[in-house]
Protein backbone atom coordinates (compact mmCIF):
# COMPACT_ATOMS: atom_id res chain seq x y z
CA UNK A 1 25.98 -29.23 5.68
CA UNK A 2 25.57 -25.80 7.26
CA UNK A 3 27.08 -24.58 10.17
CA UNK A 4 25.05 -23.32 12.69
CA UNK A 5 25.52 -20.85 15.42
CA UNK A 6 25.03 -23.86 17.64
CA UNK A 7 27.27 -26.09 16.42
CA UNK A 8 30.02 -23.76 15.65
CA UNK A 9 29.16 -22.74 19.71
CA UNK A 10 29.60 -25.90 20.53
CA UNK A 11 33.24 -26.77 18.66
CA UNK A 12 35.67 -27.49 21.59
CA UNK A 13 38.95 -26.69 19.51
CA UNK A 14 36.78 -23.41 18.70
CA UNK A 15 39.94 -21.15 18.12
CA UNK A 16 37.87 -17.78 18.01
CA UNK A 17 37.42 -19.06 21.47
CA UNK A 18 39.20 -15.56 23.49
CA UNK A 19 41.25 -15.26 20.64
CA UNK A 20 42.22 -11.46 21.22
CA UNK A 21 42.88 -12.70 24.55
CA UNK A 22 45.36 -15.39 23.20
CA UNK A 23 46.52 -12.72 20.76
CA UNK A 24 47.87 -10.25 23.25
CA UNK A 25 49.02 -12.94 25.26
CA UNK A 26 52.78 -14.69 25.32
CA UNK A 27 51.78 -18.28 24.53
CA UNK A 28 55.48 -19.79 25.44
CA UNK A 29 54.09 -19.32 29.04
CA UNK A 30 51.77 -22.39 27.89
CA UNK A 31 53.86 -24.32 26.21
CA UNK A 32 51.89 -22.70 23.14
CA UNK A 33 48.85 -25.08 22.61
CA UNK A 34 50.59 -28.32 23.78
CA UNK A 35 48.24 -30.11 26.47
CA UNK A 36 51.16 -29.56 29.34
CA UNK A 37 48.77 -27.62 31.83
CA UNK A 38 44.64 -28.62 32.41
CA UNK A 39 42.48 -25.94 30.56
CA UNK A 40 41.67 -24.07 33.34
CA UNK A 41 45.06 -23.13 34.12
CA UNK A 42 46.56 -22.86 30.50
CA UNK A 43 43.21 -20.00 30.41
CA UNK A 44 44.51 -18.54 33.37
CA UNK A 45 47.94 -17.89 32.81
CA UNK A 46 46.90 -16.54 29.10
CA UNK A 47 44.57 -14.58 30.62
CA UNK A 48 47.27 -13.03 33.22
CA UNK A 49 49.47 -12.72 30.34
CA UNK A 50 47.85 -10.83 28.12
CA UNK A 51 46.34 -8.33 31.08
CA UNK A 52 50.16 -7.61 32.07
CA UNK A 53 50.97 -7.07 28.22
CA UNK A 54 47.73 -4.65 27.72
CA UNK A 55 49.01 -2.48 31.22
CA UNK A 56 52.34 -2.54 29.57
CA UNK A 57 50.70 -0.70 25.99
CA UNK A 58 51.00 2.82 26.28
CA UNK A 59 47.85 3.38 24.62
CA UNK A 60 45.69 1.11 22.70
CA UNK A 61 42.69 1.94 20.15
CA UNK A 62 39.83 0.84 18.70
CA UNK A 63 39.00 0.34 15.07
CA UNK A 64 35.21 0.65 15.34
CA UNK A 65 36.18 4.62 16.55
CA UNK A 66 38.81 5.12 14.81
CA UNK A 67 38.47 9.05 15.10
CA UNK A 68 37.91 8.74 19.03
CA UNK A 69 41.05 6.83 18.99
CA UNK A 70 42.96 9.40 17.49
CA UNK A 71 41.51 12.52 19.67
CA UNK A 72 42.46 10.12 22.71
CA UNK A 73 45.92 9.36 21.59
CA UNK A 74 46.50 13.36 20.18
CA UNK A 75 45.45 14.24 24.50
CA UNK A 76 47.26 11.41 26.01
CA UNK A 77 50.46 12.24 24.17
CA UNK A 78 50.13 15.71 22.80
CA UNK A 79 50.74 15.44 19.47
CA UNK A 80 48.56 16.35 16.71
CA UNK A 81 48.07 14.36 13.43
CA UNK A 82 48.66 16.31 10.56
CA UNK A 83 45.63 14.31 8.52
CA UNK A 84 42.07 13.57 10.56
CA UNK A 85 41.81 9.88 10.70
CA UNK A 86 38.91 8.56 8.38
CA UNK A 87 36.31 6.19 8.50
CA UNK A 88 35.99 4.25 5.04
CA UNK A 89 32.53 2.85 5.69
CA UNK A 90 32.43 0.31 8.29
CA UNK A 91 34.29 -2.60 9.37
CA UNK A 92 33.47 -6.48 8.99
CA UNK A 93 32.59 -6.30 12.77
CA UNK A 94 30.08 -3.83 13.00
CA UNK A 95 28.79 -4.61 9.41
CA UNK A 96 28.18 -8.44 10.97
CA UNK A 97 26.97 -7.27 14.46
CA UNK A 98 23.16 -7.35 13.43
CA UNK A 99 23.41 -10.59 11.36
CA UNK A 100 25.23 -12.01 14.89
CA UNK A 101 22.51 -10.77 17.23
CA UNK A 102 19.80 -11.50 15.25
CA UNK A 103 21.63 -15.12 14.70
CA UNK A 104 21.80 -15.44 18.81
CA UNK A 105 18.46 -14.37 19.63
């Protein structure tokens, strides 16, 4: 059977579900994904967590602009990279953000 938008959607245990958000996050504040605290708050304390860990970062970039990245970072910390950063073609993301929006529509 194929999985649809709408049924992958619809998945519960989805775990691309805020998953940068659970990435940046420390999940021992949760108990990890034991059921201790009721969903709401087990999303809200990840959710503080990983803000305080992202205003801890001293600098954080962005694959998709990869050269903006490294002209930000070179001003913020004035330093200059000896070798220009390079896009190689394009990432999975972008080369799957038509598919997705054409998929959602």
């Amino acid at each position: 059977p194929e999985l649809t938008m709408k049924k992958f959607l619809a998945c519960e245990s989805n775990m691309a579900f805020n998953r940068q958000t659970r990435m940046l996050a420390d999940l021992t504040l949760v108990d990890c994904y034991k059921k201790t605290y009721s969903k709401k708050e087990r999303e809200r304390r990840i959710l503080e967590s990983a803000k305080a860990n992202l205003e801890s970062l001293a600098f954080v970039g962005l694959t998709e602009y990869q050269v903006e990245s490294q002209e930000l970072f070179e001003h913020a910390f004035n330093f200059k990279f000896m070798i220009q950063f390079e896009v190689a073609g394009t990432s999975k993301s972008l080369a799957n953000l038509e598919k997705l929006s054409e998929a959602v529509k």
